[in-house]
C-alpha atoms as a PDB file:
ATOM      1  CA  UNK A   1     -36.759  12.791 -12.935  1.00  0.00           C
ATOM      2  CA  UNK A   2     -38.294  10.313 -15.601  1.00  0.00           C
ATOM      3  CA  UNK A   3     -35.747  12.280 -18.214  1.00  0.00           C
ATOM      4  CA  UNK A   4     -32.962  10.598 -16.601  1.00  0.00           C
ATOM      5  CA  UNK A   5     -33.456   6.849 -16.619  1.00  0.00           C
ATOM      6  CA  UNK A   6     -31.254   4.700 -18.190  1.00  0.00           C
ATOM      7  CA  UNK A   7     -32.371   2.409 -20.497  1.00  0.00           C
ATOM      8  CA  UNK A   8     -30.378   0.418 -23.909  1.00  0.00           C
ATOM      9  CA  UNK A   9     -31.170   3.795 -25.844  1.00  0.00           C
ATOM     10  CA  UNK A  10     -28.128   3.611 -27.901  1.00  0.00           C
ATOM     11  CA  UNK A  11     -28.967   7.520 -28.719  1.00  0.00           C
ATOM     12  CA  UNK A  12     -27.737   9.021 -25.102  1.00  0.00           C
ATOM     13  CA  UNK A  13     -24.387   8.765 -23.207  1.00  0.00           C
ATOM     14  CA  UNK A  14     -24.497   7.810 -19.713  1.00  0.00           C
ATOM     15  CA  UNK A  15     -21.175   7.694 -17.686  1.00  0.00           C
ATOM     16  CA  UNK A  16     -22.281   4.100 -16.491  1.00  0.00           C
ATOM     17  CA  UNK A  17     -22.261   3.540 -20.617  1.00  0.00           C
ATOM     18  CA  UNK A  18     -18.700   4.797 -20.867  1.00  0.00           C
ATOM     19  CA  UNK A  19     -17.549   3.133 -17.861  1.00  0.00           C
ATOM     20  CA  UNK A  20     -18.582  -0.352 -19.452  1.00  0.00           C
ATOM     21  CA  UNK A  21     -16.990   0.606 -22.587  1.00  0.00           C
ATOM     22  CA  UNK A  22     -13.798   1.580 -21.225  1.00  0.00           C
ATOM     23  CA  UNK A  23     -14.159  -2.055 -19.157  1.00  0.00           C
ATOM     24  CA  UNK A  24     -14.697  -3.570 -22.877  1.00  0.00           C
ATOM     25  CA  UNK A  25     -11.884  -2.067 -24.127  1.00  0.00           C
ATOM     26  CA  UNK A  26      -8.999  -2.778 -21.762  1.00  0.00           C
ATOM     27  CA  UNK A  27     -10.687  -6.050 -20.947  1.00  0.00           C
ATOM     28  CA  UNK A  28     -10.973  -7.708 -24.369  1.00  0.00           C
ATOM     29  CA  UNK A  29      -8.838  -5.348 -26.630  1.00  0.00           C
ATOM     30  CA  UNK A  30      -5.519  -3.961 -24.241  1.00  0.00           C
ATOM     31  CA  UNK A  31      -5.084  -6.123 -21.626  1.00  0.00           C
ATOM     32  CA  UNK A  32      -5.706  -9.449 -23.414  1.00  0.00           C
ATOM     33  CA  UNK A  33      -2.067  -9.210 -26.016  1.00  0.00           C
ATOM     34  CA  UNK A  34       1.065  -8.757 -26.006  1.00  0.00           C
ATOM     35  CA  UNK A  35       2.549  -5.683 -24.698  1.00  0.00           C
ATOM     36  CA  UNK A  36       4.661  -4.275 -27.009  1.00  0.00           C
ATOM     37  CA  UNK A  37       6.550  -0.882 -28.154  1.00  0.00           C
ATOM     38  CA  UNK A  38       5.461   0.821 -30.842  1.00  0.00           C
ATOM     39  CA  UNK A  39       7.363   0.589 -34.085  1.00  0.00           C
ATOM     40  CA  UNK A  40       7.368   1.329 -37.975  1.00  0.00           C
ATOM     41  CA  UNK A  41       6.703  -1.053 -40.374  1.00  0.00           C
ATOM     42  CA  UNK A  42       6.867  -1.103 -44.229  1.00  0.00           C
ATOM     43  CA  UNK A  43       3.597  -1.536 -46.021  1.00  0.00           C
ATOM     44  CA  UNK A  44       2.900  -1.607 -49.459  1.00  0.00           C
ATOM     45  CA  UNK A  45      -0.491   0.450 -50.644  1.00  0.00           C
ATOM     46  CA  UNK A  46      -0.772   0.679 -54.536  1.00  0.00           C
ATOM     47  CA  UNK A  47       2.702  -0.714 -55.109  1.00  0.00           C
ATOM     48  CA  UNK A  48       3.928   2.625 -53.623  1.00  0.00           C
ATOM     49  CA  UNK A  49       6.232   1.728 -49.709  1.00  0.00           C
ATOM     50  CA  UNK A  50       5.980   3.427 -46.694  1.00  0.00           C
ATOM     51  CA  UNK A  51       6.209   3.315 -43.419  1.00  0.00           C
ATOM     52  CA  UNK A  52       3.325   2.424 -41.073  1.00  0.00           C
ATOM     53  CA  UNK A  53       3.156   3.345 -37.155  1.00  0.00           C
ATOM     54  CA  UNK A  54       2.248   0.223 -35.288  1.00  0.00           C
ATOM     55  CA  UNK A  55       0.984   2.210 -31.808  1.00  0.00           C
ATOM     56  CA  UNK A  56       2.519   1.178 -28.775  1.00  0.00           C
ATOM     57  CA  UNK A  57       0.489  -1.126 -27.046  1.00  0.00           C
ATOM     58  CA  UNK A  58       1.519  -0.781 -23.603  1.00  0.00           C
ATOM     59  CA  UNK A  59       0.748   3.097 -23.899  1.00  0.00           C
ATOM     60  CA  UNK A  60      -2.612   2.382 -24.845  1.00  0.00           C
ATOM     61  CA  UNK A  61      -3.319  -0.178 -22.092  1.00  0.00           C
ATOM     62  CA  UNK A  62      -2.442   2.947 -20.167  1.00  0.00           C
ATOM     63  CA  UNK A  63      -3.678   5.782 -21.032  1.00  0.00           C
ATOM     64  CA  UNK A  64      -7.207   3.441 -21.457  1.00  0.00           C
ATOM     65  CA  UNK A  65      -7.100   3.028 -17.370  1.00  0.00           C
ATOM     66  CA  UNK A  66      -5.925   7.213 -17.143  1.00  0.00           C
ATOM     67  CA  UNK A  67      -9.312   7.452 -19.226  1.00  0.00           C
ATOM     68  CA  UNK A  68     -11.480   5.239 -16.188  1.00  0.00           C
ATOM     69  CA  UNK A  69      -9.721   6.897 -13.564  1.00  0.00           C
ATOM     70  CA  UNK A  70     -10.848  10.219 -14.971  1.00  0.00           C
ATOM     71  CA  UNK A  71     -13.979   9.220 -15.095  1.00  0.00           C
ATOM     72  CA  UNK A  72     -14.580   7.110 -12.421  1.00  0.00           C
ATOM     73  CA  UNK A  73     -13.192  10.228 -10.340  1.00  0.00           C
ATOM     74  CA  UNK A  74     -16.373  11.444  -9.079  1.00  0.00           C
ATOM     75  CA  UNK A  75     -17.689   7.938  -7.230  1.00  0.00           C
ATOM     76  CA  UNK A  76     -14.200   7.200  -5.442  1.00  0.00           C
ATOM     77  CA  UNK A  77     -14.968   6.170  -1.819  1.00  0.00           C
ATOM     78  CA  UNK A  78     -12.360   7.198   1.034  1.00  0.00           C
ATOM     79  CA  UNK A  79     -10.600   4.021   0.373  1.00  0.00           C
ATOM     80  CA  UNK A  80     -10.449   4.846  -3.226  1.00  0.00           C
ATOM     81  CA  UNK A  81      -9.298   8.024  -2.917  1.00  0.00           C
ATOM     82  CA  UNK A  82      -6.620   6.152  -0.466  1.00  0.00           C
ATOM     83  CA  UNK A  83      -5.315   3.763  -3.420  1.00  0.00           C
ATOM     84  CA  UNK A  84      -5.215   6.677  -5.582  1.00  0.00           C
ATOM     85  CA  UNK A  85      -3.327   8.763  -3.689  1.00  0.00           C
ATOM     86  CA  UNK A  86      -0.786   6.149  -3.243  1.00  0.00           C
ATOM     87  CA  UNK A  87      -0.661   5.381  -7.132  1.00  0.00           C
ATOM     88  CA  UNK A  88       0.195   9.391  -7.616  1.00  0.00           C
ATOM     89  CA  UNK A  89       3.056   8.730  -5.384  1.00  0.00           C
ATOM     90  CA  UNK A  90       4.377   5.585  -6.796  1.00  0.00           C
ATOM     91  CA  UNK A  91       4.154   7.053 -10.524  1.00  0.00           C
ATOM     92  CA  UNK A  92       5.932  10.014  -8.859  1.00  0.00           C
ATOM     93  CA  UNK A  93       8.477   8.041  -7.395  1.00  0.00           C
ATOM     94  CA  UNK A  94       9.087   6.389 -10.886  1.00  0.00           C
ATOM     95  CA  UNK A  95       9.601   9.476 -12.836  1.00  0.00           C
ATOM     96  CA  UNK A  96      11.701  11.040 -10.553  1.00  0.00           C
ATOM     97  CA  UNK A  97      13.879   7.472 -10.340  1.00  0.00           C
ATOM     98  CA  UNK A  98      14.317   7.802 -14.240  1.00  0.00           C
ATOM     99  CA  UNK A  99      14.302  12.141 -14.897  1.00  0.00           C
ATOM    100  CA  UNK A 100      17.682  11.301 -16.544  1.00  0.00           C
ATOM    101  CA  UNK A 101      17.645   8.495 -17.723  1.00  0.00           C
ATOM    102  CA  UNK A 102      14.870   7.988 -20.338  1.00  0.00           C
ATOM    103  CA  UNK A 103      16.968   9.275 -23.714  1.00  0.00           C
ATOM    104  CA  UNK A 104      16.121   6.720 -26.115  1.00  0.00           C
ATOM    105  CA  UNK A 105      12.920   5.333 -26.530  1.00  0.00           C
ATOM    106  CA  UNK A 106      13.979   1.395 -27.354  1.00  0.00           C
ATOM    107  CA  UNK A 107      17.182   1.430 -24.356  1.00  0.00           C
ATOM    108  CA  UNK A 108      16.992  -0.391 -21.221  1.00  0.00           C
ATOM    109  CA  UNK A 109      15.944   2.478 -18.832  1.00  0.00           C
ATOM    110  CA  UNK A 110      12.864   3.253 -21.303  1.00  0.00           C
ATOM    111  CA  UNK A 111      11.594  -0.589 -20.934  1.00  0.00           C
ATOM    112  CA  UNK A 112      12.058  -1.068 -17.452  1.00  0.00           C
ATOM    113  CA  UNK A 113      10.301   2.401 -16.743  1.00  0.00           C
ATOM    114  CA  UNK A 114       7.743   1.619 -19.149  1.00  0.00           C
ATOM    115  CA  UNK A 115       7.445  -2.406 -17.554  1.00  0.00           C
ATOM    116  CA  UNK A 116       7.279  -0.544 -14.088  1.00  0.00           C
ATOM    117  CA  UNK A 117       4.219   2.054 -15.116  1.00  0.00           C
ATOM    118  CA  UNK A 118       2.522  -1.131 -16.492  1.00  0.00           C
ATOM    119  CA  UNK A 119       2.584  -2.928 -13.543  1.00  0.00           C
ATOM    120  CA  UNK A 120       1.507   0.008 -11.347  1.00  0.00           C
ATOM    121  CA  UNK A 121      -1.190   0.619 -13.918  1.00  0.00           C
ATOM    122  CA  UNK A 122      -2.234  -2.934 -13.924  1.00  0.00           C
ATOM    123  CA  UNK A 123      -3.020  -2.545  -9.892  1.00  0.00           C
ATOM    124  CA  UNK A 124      -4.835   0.294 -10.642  1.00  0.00           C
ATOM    125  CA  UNK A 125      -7.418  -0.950 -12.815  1.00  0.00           C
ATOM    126  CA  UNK A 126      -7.867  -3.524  -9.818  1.00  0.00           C
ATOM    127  CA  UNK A 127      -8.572  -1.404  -7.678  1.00  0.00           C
ATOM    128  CA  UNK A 128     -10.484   0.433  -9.699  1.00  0.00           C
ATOM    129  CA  UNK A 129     -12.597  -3.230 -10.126  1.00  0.00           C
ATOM    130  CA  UNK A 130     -12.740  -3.447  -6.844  1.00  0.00           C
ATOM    131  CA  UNK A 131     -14.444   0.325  -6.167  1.00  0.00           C
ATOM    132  CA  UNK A 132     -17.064  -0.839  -8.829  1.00  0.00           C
ATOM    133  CA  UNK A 133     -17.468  -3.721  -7.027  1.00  0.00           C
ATOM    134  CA  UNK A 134     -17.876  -1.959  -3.604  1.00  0.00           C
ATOM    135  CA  UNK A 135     -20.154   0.329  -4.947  1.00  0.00           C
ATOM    136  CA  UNK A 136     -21.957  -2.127  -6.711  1.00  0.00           C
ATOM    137  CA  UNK A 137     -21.560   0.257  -9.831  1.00  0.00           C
ATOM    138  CA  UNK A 138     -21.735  -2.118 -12.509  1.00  0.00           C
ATOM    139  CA  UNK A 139     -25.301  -3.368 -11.016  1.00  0.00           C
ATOM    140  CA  UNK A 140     -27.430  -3.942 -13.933  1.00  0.00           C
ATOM    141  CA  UNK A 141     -31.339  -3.503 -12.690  1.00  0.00           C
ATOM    142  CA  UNK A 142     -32.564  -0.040 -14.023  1.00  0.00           C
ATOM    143  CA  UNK A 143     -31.648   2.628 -12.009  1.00  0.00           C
ATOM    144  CA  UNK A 144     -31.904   7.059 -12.702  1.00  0.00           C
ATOM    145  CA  UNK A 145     -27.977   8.352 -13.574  1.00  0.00           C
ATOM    146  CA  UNK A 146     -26.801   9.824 -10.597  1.00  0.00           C
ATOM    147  CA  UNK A 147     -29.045   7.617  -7.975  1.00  0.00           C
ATOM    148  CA  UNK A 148     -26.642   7.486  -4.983  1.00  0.00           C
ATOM    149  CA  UNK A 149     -24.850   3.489  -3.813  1.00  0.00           C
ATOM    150  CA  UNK A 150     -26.813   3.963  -0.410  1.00  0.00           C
ATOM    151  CA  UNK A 151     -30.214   3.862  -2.486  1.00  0.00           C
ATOM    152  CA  UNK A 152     -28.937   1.142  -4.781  1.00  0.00           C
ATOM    153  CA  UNK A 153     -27.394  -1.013  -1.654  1.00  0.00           C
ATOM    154  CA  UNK A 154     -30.747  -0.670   0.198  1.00  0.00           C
ATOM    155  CA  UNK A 155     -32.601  -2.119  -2.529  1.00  0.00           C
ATOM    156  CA  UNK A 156     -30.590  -5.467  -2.027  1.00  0.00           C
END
């Protein structure tokens, strides 16, 4: 049992370690500038052009919250698995509302189905706050990976 405590060891994975840096990320990286498409832009690297690939920031805000869905799969509650169930739908909705119309990347369709997946994405990731909340997930006092919320909440 002793082999699974967390502690700072920068050496081991833990999901609660990749569930704080996925927070890190969208929270202080993604989520904090401007949303924007991706695009090419002309650099110059030992006074030879080309083009650079400036990623498309919305798609990594995300596909960072598909990445803490994944793996917050496993500790959804009933309500969770509620929210998430009606997120599936909603995305469905979405795509099926634009099958035919998503030709160009940079046209009106492509933004407003791309503004539209943000914004269900964005209430996502709150709800996905709010399950770490609930669960008290995030609690920082040492705890063994894979210690279930009913032992942590009765140590409150």
């Amino acid at each position: 049992m002793a082999e699974n405590f967390v502690t700072d060891n920068k050496d081991g994975i833990t999901h609660s370690g990749i569930v704080h840096k996925l927070l890190d990320k969208i929270t202080t990286e993604l989520a904090v500038k401007e949303f924007r498409g991706g695009y090419q832009k002309p650099v110059m690297m030992a006074g030879n052009p080309y083009m650079e690939y400036v990623p498309d920031s919305r798609a990594e805000y995300i596909q960072a919250i598909s990445a803490l869905t994944d793996i917050l799969l496993p500790k959804f509650d009933e309500k969770m698995t509620e929210e998430y169930d009606e997120y599936i739908e909603a995305i469905e909705e979405l795509d099926k509302e634009f099958k035919d119309k998503l030709e160009d990347m940079g046209d009106d369709s492509h933004k407003k189905y791309t503004r539209e997946k943000v914004k269900l994405n964005r209430i996502l990731f709150q709800r996905l706050n709010l399950l770490l909340d609930r669960t008290n997930y995030l609690k920082t006092a040492p705890r063994e990976e894979g210690e279930d919320d009913e032992e942590m909440e009765d140590e409150d």
